[in-house]
N, C-alpha and C. Protein backbone atom coordinates (compact mmCIF):
# COMPACT_ATOMS: atom_id res chain seq x y z
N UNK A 1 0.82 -1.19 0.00
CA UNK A 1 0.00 0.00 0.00
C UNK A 1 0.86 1.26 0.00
N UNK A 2 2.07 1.25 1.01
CA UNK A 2 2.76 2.17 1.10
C UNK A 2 3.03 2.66 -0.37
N UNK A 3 3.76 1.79 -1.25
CA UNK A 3 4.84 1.71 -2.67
C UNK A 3 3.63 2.15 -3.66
N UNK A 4 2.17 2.00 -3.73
CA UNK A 4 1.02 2.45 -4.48
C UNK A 4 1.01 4.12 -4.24
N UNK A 5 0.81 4.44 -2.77
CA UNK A 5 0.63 5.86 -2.30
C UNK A 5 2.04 6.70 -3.10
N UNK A 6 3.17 5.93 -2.66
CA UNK A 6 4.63 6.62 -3.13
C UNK A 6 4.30 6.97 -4.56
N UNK A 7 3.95 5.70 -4.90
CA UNK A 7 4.17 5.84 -6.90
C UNK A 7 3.10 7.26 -7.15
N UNK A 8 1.73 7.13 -6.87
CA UNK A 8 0.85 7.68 -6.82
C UNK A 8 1.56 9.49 -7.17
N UNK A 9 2.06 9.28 -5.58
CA UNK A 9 2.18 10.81 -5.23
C UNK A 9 3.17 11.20 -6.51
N UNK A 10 4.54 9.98 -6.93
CA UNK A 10 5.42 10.60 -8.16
C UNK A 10 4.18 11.30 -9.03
N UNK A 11 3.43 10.40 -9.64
CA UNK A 11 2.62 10.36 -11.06
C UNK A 11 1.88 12.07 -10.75
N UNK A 12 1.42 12.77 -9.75
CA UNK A 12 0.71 13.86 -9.51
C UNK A 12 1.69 14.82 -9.17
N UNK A 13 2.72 15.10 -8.90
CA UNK A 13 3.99 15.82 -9.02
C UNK A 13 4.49 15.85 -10.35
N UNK A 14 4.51 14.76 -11.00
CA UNK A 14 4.94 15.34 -12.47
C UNK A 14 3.96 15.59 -13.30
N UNK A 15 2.93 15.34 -13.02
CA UNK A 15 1.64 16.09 -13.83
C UNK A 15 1.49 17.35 -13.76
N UNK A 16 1.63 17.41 -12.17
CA UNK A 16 1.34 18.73 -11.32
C UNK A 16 2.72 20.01 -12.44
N UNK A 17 3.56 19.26 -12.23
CA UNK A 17 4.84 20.20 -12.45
C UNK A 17 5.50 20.47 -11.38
N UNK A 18 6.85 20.11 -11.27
CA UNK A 18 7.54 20.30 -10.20
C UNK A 18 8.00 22.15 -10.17
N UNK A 19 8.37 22.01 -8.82
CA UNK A 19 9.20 23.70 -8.68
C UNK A 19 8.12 24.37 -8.34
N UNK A 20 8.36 25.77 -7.98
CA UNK A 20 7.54 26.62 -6.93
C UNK A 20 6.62 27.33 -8.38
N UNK A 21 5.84 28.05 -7.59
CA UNK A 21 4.74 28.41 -8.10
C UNK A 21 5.37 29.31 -9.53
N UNK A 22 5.96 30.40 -8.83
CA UNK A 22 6.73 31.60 -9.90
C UNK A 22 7.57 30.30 -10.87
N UNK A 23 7.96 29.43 -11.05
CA UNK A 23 9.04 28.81 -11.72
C UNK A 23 7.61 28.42 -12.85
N UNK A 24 6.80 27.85 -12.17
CA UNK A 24 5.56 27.44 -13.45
C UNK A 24 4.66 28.44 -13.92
N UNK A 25 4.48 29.60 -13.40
CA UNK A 25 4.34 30.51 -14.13
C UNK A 25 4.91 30.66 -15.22
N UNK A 26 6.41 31.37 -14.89
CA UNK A 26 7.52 31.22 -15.65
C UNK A 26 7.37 30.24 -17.20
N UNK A 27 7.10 29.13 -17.24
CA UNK A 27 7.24 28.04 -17.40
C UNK A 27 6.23 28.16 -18.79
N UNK A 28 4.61 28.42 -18.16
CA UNK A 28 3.55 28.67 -18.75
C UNK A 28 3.76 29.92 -19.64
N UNK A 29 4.56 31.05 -18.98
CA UNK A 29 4.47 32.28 -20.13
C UNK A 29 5.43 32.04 -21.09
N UNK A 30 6.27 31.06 -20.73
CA UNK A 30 7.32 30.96 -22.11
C UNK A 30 6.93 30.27 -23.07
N UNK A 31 5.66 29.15 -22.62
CA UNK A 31 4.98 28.90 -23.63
C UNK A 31 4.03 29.28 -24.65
N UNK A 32 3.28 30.62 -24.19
CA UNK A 32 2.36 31.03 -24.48
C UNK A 32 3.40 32.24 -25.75
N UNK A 33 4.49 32.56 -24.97
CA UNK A 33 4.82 33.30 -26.47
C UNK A 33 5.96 33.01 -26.82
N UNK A 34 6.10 31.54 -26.65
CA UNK A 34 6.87 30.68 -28.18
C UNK A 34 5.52 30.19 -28.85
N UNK A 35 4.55 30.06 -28.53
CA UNK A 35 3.26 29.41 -29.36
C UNK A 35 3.01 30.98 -30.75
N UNK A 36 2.98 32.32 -29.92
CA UNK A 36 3.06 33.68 -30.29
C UNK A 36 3.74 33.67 -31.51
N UNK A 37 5.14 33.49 -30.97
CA UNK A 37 6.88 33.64 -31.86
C UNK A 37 6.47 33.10 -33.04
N UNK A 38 5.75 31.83 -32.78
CA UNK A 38 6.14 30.51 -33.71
C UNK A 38 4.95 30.75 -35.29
N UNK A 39 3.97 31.46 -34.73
CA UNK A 39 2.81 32.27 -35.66
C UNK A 39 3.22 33.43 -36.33
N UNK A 40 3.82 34.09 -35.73
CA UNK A 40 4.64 35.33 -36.24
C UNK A 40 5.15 34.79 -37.32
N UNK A 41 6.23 34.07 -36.74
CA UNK A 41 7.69 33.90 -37.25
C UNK A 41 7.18 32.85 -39.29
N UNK A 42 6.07 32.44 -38.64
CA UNK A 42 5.37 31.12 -40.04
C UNK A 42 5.78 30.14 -39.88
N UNK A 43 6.35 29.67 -38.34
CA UNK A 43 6.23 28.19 -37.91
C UNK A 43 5.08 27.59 -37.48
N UNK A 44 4.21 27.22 -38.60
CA UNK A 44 3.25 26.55 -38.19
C UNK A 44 2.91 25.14 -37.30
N UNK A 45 4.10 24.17 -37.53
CA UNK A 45 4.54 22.85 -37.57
C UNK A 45 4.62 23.48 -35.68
N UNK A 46 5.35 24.24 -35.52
CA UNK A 46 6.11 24.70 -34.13
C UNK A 46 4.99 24.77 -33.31
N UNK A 47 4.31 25.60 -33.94
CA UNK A 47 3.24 26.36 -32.82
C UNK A 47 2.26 25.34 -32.60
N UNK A 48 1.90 24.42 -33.33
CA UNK A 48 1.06 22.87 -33.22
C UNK A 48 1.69 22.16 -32.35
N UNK A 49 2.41 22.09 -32.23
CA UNK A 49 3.64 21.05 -31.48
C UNK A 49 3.18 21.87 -29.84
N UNK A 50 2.83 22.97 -29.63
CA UNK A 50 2.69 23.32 -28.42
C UNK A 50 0.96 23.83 -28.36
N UNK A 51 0.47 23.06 -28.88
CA UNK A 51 -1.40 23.29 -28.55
C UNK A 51 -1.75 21.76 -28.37
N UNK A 52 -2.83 22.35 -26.74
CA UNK A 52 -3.18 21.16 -26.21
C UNK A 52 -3.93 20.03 -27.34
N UNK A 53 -3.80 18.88 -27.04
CA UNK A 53 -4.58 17.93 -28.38
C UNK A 53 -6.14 18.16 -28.81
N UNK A 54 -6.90 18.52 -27.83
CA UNK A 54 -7.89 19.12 -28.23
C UNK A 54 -8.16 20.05 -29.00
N UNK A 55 -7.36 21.11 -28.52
CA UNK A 55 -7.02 22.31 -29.50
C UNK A 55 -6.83 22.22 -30.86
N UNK A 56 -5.47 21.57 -31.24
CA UNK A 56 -5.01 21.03 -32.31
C UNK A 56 -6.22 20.72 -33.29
N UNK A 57 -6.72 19.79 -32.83
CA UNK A 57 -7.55 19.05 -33.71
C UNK A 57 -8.90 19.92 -34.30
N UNK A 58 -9.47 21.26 -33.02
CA UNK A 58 -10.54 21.72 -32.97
C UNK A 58 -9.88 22.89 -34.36
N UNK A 59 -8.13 23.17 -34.30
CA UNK A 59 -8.01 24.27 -35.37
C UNK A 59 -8.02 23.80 -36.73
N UNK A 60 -7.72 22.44 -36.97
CA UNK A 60 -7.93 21.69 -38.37
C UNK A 60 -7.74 20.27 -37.80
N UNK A 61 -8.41 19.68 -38.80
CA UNK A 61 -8.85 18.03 -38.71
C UNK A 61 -7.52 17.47 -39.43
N UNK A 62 -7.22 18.22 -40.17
CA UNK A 62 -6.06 17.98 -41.27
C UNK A 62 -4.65 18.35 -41.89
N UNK A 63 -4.67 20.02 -41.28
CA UNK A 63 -3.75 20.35 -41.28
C UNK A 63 -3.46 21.80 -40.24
N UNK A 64 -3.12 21.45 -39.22
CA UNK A 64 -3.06 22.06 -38.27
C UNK A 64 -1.70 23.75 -38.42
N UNK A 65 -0.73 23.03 -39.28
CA UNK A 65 0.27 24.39 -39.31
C UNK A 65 -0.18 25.32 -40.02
N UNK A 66 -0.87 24.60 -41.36
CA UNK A 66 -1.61 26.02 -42.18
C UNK A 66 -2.30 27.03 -41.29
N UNK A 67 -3.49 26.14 -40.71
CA UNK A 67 -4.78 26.48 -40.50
C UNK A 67 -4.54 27.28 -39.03
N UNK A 68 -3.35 27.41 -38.11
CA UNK A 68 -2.95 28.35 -37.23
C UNK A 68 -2.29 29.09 -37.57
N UNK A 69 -1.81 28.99 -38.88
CA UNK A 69 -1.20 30.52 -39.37
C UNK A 69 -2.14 31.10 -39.98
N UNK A 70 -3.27 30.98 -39.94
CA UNK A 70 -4.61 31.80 -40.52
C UNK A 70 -5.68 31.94 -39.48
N UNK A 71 -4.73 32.29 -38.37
CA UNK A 71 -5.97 32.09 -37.23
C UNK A 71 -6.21 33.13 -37.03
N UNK A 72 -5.31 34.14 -37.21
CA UNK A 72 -5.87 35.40 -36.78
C UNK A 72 -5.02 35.78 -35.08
N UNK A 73 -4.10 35.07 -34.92
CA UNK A 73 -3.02 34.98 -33.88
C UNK A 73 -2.78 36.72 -33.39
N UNK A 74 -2.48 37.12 -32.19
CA UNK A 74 -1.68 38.43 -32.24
C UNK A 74 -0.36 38.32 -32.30
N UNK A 75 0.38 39.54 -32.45
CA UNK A 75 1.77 39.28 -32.38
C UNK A 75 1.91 38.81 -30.77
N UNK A 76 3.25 38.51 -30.63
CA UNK A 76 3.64 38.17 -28.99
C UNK A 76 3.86 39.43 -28.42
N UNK A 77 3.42 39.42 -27.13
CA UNK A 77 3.78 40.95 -26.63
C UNK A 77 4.38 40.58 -25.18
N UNK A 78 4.24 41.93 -24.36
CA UNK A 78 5.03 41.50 -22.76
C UNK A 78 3.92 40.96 -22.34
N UNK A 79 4.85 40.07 -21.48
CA UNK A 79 3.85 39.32 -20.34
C UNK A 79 3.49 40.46 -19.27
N UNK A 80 1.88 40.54 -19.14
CA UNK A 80 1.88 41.50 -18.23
C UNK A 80 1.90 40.80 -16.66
N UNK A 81 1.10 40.21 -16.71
CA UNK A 81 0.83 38.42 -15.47
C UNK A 81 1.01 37.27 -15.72
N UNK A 82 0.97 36.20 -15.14
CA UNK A 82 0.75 34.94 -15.17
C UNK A 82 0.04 34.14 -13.83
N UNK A 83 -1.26 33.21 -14.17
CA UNK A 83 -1.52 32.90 -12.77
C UNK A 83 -1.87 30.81 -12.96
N UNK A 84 -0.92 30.26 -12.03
CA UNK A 84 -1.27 28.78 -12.51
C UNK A 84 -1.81 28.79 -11.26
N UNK A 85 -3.13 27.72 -11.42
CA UNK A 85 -4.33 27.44 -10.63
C UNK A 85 -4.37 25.63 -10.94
N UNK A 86 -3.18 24.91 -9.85
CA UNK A 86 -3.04 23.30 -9.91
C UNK A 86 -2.42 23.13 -11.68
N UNK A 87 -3.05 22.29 -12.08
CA UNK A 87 -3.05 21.79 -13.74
C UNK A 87 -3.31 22.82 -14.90
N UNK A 88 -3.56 24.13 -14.55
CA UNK A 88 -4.36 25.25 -15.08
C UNK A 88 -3.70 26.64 -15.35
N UNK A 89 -3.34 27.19 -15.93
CA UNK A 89 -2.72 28.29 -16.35
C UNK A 89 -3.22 29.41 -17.12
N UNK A 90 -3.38 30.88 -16.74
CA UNK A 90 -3.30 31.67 -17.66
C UNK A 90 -2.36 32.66 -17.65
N UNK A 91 -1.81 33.38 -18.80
CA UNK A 91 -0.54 33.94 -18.98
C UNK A 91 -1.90 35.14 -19.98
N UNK A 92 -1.58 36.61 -19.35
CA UNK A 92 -1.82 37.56 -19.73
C UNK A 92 -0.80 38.54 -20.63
N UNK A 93 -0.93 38.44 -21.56
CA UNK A 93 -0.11 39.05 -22.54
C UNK A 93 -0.75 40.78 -22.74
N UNK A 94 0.35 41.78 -23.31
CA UNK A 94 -0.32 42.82 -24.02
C UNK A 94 -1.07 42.43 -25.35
N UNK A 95 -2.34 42.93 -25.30
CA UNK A 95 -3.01 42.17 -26.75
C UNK A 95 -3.71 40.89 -26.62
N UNK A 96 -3.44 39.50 -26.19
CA UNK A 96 -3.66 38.49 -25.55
C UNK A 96 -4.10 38.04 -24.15
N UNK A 97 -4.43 37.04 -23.89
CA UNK A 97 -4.82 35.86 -23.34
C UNK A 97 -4.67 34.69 -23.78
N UNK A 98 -3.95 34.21 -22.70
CA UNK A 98 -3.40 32.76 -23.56
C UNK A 98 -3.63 31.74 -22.28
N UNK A 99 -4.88 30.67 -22.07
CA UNK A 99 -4.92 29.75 -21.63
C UNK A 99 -4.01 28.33 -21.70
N UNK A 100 -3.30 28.01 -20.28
CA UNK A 100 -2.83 26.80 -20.77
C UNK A 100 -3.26 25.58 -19.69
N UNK A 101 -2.75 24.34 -20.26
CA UNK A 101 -3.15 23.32 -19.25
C UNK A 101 -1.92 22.65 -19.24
N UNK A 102 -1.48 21.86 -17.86
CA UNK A 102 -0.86 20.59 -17.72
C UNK A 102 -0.61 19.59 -18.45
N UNK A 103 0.38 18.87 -19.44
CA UNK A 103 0.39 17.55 -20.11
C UNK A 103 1.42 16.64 -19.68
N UNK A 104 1.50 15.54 -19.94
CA UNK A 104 3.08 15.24 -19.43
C UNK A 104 4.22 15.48 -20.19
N UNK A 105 4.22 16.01 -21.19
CA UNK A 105 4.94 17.00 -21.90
C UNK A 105 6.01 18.28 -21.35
N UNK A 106 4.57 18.77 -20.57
CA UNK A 106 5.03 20.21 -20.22
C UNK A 106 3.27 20.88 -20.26
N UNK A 107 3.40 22.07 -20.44
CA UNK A 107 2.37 22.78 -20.65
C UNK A 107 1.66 22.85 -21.85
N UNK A 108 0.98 22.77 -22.33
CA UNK A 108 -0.13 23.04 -23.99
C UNK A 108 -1.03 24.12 -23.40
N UNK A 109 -1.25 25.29 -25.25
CA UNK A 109 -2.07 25.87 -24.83
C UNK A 109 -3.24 25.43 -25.57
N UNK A 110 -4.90 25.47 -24.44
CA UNK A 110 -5.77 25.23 -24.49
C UNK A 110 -6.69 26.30 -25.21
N UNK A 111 -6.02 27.78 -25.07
CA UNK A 111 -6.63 28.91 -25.87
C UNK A 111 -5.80 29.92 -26.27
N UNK A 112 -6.26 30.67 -27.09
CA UNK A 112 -5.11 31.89 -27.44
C UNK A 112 -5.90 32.59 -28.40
N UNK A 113 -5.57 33.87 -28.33
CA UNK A 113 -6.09 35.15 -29.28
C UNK A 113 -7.15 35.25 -28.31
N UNK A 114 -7.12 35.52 -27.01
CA UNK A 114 -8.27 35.77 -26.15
C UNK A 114 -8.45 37.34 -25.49
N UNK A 115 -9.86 37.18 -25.93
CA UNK A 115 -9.93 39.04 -25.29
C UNK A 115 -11.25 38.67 -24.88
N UNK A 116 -11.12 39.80 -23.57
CA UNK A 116 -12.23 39.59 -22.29
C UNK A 116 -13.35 39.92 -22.86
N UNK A 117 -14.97 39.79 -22.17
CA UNK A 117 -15.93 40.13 -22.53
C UNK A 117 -16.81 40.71 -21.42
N UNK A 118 -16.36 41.58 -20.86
CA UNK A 118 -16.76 41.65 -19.42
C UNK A 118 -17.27 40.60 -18.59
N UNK A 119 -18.51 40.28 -18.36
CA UNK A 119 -18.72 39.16 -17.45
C UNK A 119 -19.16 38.27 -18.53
N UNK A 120 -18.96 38.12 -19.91
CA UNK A 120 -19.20 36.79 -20.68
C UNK A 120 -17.80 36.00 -20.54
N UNK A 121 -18.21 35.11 -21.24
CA UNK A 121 -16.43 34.31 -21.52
C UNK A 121 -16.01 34.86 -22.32
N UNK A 122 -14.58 34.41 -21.91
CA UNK A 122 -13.34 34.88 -23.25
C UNK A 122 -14.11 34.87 -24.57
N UNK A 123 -13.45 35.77 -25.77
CA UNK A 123 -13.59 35.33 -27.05
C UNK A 123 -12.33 34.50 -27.17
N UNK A 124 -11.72 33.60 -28.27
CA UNK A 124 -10.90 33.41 -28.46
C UNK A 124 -10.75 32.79 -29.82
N UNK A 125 -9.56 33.32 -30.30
CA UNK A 125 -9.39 32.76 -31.65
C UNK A 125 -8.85 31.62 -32.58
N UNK A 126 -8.45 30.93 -31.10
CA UNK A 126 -8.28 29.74 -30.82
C UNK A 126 -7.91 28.91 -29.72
N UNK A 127 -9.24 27.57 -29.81
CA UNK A 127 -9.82 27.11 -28.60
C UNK A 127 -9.79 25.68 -28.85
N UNK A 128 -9.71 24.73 -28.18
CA UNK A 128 -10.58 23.26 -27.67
C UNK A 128 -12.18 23.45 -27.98
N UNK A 129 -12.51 21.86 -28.42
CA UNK A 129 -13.91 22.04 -28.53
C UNK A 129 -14.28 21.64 -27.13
């Protein structure tokens, strides 16, 4: 029972993400604008490679690098905040909102091109279904 609890606790620490809170912040905003960079720059292939699988699939069924370089992306700007909430991340950009989540990867983003709606939800210009 002990060696179940041990393993356990590994498997939710590396899900979780190890290191203090500011380090996964950190962590989360460097993802959110290399996902940015990688749209800019016309790495489509790149910026797929870092959207959660849901995402991916919800921006094309078929070809995912085109179809996020036609998303309508902003440029990358300064990070103004970042706040991770467990498995959960958002990284506030100038211009942006960029939702991310936990993988065993690292981080994926779950949304991006997001602008507030006062008390509605985000818009976003790309999302998970």
């Amino acid at each position: 029972m002990r060696r179940a609890i041990f393993v356990f606790s590994l498997v939710v620490l590396g899900l979780a993400g190890c290191g203090s809170v500011g380090d996964r912040e950190d962590a989360a905003s460097a993802t959110a604008l290399r996902l940015l960079g990688d749209v800019a720059a016309g790495d489509g292939a790149g910026a797929c490679a870092l959207l959660a699988p849901d995402t991916a699939s919800s921006v094309s069924d078929s070809d995912c690098p085109s179809a996020i370089l036609s998303s309508d992306l902003p440029e990358p700007g300064s990070v103004l905040g970042a706040d991770v909430y467990g498995q959960w991340a958002q990284v506030r950009l100038t211009g942006d909102t960029v939702f991310l989540a936990v993988f065993p990867g690292g981080w994926r983003v779950v949304a991006a091109g997001c602008t507030v709606r006062g008390n509605k939800p985000y818009d976003c210009a790309v999302e998970g279904d």
